[in-house]
Every structure is written in structure tokens, then in C-alpha cells.
PDB file of N, CA and C in Angstrom:
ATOM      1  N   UNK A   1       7.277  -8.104   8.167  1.00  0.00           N
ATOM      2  CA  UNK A   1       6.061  -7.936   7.395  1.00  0.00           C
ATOM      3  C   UNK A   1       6.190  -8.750   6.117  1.00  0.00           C
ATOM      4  N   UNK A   2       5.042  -9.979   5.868  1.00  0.00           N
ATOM      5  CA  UNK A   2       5.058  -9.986   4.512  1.00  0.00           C
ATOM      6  C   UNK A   2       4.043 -10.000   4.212  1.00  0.00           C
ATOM      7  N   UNK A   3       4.116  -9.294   2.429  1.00  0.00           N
ATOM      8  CA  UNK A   3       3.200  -9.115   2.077  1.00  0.00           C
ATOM      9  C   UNK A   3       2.518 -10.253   1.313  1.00  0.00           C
ATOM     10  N   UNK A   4       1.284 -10.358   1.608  1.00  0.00           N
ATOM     11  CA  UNK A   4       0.561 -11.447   0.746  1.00  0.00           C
ATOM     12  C   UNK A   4      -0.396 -10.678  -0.309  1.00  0.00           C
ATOM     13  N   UNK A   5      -0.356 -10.748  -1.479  1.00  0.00           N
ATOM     14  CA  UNK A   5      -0.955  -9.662  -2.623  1.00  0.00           C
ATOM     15  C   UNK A   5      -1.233 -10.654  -3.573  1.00  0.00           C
ATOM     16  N   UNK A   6      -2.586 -10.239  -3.927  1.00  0.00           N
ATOM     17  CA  UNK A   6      -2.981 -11.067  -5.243  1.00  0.00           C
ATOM     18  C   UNK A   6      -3.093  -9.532  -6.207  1.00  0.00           C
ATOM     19  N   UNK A   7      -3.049 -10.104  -7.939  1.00  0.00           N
ATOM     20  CA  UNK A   7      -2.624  -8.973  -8.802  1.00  0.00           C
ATOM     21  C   UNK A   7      -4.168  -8.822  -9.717  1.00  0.00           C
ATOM     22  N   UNK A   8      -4.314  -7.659 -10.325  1.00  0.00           N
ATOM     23  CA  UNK A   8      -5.429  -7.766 -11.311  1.00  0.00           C
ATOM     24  C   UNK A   8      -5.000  -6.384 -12.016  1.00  0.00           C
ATOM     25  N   UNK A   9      -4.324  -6.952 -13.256  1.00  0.00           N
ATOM     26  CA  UNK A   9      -3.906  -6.651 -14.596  1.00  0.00           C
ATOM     27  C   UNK A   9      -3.090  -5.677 -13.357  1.00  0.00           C
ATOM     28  N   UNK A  10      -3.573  -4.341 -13.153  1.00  0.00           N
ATOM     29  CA  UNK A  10      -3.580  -2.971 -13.183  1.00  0.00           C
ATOM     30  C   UNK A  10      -2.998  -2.413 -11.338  1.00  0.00           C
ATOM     31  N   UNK A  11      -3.431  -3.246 -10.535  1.00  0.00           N
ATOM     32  CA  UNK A  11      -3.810  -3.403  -9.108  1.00  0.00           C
ATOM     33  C   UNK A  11      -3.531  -4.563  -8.683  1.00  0.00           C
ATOM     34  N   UNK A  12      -2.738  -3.708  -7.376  1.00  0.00           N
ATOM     35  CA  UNK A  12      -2.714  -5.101  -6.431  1.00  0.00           C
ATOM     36  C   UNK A  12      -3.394  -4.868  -4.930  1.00  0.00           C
ATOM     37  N   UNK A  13      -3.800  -5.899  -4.440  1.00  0.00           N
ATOM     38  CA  UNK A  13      -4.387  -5.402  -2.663  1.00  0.00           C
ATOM     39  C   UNK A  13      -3.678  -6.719  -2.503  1.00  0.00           C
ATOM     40  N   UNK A  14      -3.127  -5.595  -0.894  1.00  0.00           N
ATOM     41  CA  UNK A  14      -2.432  -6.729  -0.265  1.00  0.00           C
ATOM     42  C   UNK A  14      -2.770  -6.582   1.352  1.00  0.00           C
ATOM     43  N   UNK A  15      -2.106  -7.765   1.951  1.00  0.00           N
ATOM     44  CA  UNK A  15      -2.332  -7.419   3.471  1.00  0.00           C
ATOM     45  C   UNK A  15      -1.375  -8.098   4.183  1.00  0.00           C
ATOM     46  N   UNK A  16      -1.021  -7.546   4.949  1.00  0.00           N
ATOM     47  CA  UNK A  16       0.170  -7.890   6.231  1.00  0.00           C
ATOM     48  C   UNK A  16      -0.330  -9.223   7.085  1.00  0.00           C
ATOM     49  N   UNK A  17       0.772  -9.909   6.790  1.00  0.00           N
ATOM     50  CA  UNK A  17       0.270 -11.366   7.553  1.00  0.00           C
ATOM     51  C   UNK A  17       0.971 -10.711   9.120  1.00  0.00           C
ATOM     52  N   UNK A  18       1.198  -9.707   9.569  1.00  0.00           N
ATOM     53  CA  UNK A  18       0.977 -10.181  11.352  1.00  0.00           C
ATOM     54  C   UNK A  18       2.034  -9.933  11.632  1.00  0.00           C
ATOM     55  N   UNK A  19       3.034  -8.492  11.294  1.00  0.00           N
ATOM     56  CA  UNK A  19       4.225  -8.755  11.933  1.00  0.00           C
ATOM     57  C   UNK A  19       4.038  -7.207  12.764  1.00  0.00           C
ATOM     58  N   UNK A  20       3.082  -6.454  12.114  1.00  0.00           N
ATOM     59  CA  UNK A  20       2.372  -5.185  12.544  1.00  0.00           C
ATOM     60  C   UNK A  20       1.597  -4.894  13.614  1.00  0.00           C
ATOM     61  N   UNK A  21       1.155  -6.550  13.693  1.00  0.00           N
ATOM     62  CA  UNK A  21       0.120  -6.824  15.021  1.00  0.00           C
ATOM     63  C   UNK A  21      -1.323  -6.438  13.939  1.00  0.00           C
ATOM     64  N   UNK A  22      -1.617  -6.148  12.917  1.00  0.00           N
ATOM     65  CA  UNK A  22      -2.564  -6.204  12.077  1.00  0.00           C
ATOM     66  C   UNK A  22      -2.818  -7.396  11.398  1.00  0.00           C
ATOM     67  N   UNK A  23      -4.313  -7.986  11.774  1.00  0.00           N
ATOM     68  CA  UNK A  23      -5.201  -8.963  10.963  1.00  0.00           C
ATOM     69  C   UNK A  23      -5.003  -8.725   9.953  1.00  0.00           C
ATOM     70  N   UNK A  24      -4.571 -10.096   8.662  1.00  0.00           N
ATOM     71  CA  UNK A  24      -4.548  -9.592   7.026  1.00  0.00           C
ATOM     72  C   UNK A  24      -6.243  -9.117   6.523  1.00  0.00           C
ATOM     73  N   UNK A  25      -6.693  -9.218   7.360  1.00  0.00           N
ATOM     74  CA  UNK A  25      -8.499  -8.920   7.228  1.00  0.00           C
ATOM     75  C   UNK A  25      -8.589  -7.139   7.611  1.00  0.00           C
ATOM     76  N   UNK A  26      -7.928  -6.959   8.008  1.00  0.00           N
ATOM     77  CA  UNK A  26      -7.770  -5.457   8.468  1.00  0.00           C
ATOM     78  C   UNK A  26      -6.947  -4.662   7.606  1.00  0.00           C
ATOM     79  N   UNK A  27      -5.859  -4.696   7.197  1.00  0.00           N
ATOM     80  CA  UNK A  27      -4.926  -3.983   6.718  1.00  0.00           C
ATOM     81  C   UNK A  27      -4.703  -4.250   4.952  1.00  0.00           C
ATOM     82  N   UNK A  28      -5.012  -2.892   4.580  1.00  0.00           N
ATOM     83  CA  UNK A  28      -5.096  -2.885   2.787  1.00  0.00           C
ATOM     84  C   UNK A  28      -4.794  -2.304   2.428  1.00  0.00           C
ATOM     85  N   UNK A  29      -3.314  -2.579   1.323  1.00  0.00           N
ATOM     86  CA  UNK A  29      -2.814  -2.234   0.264  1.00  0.00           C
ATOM     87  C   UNK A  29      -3.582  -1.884  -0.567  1.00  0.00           C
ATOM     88  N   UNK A  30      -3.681  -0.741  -1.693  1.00  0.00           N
ATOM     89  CA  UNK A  30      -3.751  -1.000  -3.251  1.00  0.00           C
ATOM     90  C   UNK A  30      -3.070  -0.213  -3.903  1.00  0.00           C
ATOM     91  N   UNK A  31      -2.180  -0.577  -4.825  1.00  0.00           N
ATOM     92  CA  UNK A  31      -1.479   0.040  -5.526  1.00  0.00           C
ATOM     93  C   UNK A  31      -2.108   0.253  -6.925  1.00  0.00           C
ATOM     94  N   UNK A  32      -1.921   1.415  -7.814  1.00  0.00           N
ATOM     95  CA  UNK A  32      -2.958   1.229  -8.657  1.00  0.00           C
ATOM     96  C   UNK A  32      -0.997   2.009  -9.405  1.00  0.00           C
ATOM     97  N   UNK A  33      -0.802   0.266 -10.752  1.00  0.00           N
ATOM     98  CA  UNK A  33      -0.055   0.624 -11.910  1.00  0.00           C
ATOM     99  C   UNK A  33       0.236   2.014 -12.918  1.00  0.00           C
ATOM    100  N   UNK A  34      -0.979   1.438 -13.119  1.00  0.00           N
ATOM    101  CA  UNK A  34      -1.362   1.799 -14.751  1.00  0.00           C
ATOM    102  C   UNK A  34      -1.674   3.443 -14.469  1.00  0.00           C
ATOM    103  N   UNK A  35      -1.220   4.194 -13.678  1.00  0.00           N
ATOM    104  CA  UNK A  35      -1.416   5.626 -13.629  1.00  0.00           C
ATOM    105  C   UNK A  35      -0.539   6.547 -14.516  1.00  0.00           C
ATOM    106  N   UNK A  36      -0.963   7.560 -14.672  1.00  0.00           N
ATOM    107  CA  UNK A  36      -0.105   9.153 -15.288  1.00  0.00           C
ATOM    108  C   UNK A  36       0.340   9.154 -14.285  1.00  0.00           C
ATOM    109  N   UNK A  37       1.649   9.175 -13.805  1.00  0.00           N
ATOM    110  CA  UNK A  37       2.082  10.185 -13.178  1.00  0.00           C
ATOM    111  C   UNK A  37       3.928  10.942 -13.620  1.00  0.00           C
ATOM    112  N   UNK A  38       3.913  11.691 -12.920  1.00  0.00           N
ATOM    113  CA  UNK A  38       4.889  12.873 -13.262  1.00  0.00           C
ATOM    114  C   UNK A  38       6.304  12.821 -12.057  1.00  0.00           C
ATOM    115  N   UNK A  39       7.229  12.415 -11.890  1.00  0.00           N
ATOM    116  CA  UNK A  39       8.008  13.068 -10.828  1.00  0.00           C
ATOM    117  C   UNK A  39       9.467  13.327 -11.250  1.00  0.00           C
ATOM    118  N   UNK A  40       9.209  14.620 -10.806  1.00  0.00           N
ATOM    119  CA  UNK A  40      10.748  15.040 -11.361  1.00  0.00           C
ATOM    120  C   UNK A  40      10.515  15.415 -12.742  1.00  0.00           C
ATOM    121  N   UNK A  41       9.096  16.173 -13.205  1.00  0.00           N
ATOM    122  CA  UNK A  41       8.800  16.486 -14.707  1.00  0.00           C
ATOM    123  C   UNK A  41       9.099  15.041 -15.499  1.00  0.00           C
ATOM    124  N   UNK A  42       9.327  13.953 -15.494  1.00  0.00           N
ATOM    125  CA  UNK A  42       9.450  12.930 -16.095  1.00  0.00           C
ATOM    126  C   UNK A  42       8.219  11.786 -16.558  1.00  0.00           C
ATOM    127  N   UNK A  43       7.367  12.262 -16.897  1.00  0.00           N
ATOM    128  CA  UNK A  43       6.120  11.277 -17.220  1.00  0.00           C
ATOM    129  C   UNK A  43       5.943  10.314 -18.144  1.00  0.00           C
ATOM    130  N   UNK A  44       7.495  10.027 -18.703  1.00  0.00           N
ATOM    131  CA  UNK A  44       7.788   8.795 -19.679  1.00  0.00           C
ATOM    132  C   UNK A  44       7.954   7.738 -18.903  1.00  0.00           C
ATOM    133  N   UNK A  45       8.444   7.370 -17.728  1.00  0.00           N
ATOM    134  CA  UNK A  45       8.837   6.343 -16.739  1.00  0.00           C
ATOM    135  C   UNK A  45       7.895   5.421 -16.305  1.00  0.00           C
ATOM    136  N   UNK A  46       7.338   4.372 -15.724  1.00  0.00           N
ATOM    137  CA  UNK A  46       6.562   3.512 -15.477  1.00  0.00           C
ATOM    138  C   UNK A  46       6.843   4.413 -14.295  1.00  0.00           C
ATOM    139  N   UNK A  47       5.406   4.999 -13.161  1.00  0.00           N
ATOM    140  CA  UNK A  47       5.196   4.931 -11.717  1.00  0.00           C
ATOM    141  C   UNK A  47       4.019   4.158 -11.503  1.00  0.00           C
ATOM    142  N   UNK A  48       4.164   4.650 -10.455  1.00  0.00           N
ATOM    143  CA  UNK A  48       2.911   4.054  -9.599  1.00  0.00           C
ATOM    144  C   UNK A  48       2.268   4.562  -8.224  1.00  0.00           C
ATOM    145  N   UNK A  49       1.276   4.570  -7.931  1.00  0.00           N
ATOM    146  CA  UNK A  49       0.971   5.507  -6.462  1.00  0.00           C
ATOM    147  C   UNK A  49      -0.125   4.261  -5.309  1.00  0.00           C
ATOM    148  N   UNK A  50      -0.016   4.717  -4.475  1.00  0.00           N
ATOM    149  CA  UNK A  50      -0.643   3.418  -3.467  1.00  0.00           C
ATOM    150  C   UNK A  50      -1.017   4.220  -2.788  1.00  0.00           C
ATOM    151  N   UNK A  51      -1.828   3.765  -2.005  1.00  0.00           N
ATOM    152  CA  UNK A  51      -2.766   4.160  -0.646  1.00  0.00           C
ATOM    153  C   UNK A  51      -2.968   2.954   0.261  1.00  0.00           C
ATOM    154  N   UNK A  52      -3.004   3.431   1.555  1.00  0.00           N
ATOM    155  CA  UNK A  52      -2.537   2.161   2.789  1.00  0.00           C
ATOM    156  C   UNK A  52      -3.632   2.450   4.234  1.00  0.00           C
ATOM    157  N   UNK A  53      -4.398   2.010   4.203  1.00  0.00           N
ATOM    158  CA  UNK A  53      -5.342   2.710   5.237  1.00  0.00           C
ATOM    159  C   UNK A  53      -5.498   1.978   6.654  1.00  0.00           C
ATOM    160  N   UNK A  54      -5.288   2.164   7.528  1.00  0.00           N
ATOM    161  CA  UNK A  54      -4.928   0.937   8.852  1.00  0.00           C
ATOM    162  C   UNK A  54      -5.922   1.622  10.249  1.00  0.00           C
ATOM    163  N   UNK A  55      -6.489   0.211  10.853  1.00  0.00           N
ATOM    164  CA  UNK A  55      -6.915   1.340  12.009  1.00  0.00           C
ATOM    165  C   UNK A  55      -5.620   1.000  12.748  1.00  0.00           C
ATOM    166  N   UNK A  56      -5.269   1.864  13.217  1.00  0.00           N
ATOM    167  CA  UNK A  56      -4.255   2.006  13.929  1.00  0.00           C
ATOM    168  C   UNK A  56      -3.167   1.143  13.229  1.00  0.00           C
ATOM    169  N   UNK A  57      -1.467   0.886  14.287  1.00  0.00           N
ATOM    170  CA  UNK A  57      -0.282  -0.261  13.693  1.00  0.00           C
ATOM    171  C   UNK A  57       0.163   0.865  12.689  1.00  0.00           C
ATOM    172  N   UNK A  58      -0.061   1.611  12.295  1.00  0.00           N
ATOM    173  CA  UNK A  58       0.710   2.852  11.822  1.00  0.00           C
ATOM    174  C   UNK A  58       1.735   3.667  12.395  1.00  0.00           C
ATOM    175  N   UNK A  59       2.743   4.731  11.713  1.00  0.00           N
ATOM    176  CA  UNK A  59       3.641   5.513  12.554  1.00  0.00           C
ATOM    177  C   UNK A  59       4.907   5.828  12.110  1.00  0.00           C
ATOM    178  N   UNK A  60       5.498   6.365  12.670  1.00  0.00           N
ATOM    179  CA  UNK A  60       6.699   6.966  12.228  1.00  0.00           C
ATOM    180  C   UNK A  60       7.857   5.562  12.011  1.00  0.00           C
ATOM    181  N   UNK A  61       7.453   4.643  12.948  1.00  0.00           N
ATOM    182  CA  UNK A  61       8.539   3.565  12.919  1.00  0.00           C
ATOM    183  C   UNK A  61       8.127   2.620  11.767  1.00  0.00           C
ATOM    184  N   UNK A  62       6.714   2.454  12.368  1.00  0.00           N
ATOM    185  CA  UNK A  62       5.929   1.338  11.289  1.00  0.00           C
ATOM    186  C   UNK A  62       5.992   1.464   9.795  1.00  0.00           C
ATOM    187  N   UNK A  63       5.858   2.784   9.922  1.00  0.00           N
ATOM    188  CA  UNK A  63       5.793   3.439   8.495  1.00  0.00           C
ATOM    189  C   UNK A  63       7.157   3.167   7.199  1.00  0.00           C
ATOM    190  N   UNK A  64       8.398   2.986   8.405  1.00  0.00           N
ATOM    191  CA  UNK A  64       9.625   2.500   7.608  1.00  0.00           C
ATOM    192  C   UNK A  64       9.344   1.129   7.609  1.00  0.00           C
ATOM    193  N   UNK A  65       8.606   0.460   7.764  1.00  0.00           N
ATOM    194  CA  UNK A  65       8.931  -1.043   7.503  1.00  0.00           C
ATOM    195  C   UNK A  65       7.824  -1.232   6.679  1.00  0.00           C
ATOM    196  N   UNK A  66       6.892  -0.584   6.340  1.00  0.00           N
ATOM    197  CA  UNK A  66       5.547  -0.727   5.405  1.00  0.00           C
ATOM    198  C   UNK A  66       6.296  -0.372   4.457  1.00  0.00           C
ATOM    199  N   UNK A  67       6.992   1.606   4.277  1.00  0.00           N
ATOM    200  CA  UNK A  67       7.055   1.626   3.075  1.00  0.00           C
ATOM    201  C   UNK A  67       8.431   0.712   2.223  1.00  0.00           C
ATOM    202  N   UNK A  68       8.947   0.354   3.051  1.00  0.00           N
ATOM    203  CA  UNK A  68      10.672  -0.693   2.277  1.00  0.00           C
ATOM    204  C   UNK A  68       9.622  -1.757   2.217  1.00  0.00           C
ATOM    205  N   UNK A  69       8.886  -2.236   2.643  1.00  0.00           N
ATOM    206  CA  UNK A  69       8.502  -3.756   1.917  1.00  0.00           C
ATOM    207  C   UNK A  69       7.368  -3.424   0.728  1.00  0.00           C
ATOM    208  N   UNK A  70       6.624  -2.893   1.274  1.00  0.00           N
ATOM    209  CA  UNK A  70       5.734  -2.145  -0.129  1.00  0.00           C
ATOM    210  C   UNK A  70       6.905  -1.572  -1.415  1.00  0.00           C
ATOM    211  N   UNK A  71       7.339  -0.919  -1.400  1.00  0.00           N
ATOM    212  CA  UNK A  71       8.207  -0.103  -2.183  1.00  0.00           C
ATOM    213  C   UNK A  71       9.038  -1.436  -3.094  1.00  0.00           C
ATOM    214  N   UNK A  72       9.728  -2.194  -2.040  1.00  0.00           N
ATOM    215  CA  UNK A  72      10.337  -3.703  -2.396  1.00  0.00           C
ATOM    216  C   UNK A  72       9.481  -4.710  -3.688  1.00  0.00           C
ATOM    217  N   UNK A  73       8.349  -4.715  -3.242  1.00  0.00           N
ATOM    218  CA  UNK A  73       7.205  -5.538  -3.720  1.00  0.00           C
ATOM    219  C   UNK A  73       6.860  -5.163  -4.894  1.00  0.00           C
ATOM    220  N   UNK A  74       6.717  -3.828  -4.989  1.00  0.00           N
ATOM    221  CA  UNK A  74       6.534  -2.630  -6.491  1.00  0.00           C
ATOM    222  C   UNK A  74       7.410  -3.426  -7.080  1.00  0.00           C
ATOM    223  N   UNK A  75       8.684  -2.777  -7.108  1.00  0.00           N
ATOM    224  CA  UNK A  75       9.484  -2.703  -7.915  1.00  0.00           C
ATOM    225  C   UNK A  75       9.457  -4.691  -8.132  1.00  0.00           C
ATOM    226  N   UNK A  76       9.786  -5.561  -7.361  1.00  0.00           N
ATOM    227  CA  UNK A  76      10.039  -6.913  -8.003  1.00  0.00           C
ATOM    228  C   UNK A  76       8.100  -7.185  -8.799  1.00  0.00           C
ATOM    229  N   UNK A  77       6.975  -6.926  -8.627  1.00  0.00           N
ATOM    230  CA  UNK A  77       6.015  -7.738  -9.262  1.00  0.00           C
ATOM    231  C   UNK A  77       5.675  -6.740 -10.660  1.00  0.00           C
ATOM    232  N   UNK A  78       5.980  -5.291 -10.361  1.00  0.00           N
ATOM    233  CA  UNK A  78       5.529  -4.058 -11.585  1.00  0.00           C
ATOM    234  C   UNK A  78       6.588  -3.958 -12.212  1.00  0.00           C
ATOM    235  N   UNK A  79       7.962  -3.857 -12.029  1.00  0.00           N
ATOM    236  CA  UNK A  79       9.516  -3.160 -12.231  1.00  0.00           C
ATOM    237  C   UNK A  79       9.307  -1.740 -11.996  1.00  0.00           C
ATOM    238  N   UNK A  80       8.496  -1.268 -11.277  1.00  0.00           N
ATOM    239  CA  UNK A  80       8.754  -0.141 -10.971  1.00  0.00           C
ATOM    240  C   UNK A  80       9.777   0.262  -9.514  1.00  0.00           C
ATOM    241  N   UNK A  81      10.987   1.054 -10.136  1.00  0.00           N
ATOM    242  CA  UNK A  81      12.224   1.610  -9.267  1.00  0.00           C
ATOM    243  C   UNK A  81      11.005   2.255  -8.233  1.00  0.00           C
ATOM    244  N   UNK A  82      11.748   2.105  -6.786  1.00  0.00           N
ATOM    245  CA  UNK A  82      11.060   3.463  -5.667  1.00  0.00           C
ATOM    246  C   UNK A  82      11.041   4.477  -5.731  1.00  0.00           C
ATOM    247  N   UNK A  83      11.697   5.192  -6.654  1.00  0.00           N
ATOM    248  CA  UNK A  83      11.994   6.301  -6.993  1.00  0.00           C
ATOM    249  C   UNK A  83      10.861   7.281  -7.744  1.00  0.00           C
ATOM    250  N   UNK A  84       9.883   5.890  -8.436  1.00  0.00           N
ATOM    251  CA  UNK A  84       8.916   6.440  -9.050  1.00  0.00           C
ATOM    252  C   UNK A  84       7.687   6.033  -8.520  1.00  0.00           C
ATOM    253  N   UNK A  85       7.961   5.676  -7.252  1.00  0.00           N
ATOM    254  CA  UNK A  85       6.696   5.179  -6.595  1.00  0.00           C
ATOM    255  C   UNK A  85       6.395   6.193  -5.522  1.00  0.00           C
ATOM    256  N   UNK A  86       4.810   6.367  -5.177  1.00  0.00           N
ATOM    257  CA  UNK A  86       4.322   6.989  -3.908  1.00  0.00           C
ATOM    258  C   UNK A  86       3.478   6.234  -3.178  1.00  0.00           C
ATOM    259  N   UNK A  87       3.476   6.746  -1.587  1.00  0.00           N
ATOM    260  CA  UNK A  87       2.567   6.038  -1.607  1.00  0.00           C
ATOM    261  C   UNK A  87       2.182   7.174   0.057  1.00  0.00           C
ATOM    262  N   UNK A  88       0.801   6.866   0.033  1.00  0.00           N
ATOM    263  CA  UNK A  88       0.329   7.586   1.468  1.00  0.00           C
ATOM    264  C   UNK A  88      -0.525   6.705   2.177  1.00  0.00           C
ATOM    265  N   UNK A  89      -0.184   6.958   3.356  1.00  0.00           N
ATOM    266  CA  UNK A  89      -0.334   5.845   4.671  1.00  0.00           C
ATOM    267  C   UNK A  89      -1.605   7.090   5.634  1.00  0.00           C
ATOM    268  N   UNK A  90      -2.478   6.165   5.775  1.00  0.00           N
ATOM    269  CA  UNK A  90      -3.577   6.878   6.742  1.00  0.00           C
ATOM    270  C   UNK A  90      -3.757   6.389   8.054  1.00  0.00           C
ATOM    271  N   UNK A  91      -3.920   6.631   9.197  1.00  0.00           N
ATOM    272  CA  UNK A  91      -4.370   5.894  10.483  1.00  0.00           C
ATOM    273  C   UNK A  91      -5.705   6.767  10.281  1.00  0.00           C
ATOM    274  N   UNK A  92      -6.839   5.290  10.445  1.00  0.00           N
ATOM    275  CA  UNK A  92      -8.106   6.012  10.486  1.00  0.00           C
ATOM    276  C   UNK A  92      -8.783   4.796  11.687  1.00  0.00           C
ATOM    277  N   UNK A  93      -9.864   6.115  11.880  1.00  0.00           N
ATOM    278  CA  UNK A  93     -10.612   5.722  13.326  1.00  0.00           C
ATOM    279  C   UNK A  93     -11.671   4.110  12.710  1.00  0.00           C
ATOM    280  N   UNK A  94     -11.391   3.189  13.747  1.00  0.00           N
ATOM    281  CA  UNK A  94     -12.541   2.342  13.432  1.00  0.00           C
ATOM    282  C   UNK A  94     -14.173   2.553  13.112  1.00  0.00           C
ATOM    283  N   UNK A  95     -14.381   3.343  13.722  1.00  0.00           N
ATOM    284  CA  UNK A  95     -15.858   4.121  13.189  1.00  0.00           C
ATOM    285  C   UNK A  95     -16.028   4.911  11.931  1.00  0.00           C
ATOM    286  N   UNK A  96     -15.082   4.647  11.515  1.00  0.00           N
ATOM    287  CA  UNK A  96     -15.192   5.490   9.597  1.00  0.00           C
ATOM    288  C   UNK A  96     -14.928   4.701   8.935  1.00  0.00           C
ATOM    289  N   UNK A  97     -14.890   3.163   9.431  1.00  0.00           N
ATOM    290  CA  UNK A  97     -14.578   2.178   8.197  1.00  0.00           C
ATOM    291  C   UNK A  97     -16.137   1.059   8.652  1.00  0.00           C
ATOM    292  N   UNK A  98     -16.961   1.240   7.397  1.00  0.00           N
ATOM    293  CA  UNK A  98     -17.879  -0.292   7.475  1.00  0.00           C
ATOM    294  C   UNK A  98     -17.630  -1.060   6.469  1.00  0.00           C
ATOM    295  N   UNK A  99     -17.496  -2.360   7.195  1.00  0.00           N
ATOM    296  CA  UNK A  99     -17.381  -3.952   6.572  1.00  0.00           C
ATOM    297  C   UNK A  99     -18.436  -4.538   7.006  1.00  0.00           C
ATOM    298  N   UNK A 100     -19.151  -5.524   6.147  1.00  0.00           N
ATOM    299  CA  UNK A 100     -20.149  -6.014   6.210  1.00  0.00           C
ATOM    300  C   UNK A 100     -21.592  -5.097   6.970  1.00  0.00           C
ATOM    301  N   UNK A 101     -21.627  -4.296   6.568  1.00  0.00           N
ATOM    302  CA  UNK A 101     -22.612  -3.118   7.213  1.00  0.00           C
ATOM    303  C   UNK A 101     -22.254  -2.980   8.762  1.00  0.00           C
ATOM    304  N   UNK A 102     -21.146  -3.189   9.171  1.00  0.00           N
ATOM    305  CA  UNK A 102     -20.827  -2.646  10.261  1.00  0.00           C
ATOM    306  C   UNK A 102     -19.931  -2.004  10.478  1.00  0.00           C
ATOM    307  N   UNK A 103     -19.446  -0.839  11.342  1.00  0.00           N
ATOM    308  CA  UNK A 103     -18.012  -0.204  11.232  1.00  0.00           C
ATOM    309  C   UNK A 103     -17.351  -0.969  12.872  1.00  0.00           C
ATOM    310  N   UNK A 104     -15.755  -0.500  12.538  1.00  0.00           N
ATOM    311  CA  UNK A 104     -15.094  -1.481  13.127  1.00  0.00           C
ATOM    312  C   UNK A 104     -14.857  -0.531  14.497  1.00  0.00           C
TER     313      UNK A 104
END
């Protein structure tokens, strides 16, 4: 998997060039920086939290190779350690996602 991510200030969206069997037109990152968050009672630390939404190419296996390269990517473009990162992965049905007024 690599990730191809463009940045804005705060956020990044990215997408899997194809090692997932997912179109980079299909599959989206966003990590959003600049959040509060808390783990381990510690809310002085730089985190960060992401959301990953895929139709399908998701899974228990997939899921280890999304979150080590995502997690990877954090920490070298934000400096945020994995430790202070989250992130949640969805498999959702093509009929609950519309692009260009159509769902997929």
C-alpha cells in the first residue's frame, strides 16, 4: 500500500494506489490533526484521529496493513507517535455512498 496524500494545514486525504485492489478514486483517508484529544488522561501530547471508509478491501488482515502504513504516514508528515493516534476503519455498502449524484 502506498499512500498518496495531499495536506491542508490541519488534514490530510489520502488514497491507496492499488495494493488493496482499491481504486485511489474509491478509498479515503482523512486524518484530522489539529484535534483535543485525551489518551491515557494525557491531553498535552500532539494526537490525532482518522476515519477510513472503503466499499469493501477491508478486514481483519487488510486492516493490519492500512493501519501500519497510515499510522507510519502520521507520525513521519504530523510527528505524531502511534501511540497517540486513532483511527476507525468502516466497510460500507456501495448504496450509502453518492459521488457525483450517484451511489456506487
Amino acid at each position: 500500500m502506498q499512500l498518496k496524500c495531499t495536506t491542508d494545514r490541519d488534514e490530510m486525504w489520502c488514497g491507496d494506489s492499488g495494493e488493496l485492489g482499491k481504486d485511489i478514486m474509491v478509498f479515503t483517508v482523512v486524518v484530522s490533526g489539529d484535534c483535543d484529544v485525551s489518551f491515557g488522561g494525557d491531553s498535552d501530547t500532539p494526537g490525532a484521529a482518522a476515519t477510513l471508509e472503503s466499499i469493501g478491501h477491508v478486514g481483519a488482515e487488510e486492516n493490519k496493513i492500512i493501519g501500519k502504513e497510515v499510522s507510519e504516514f502520521v507520525q513521519k508528515e504530523l510527528g505524531i507517535h502511534p501511540d497517540r493516534f486513532f483511527m476507525s476503519i468502516y466497510d460500507i455498502k456501495g448504496f450509502n455512498i453518492v459521488k457525483g449524484a450517484i451511489t456506487h
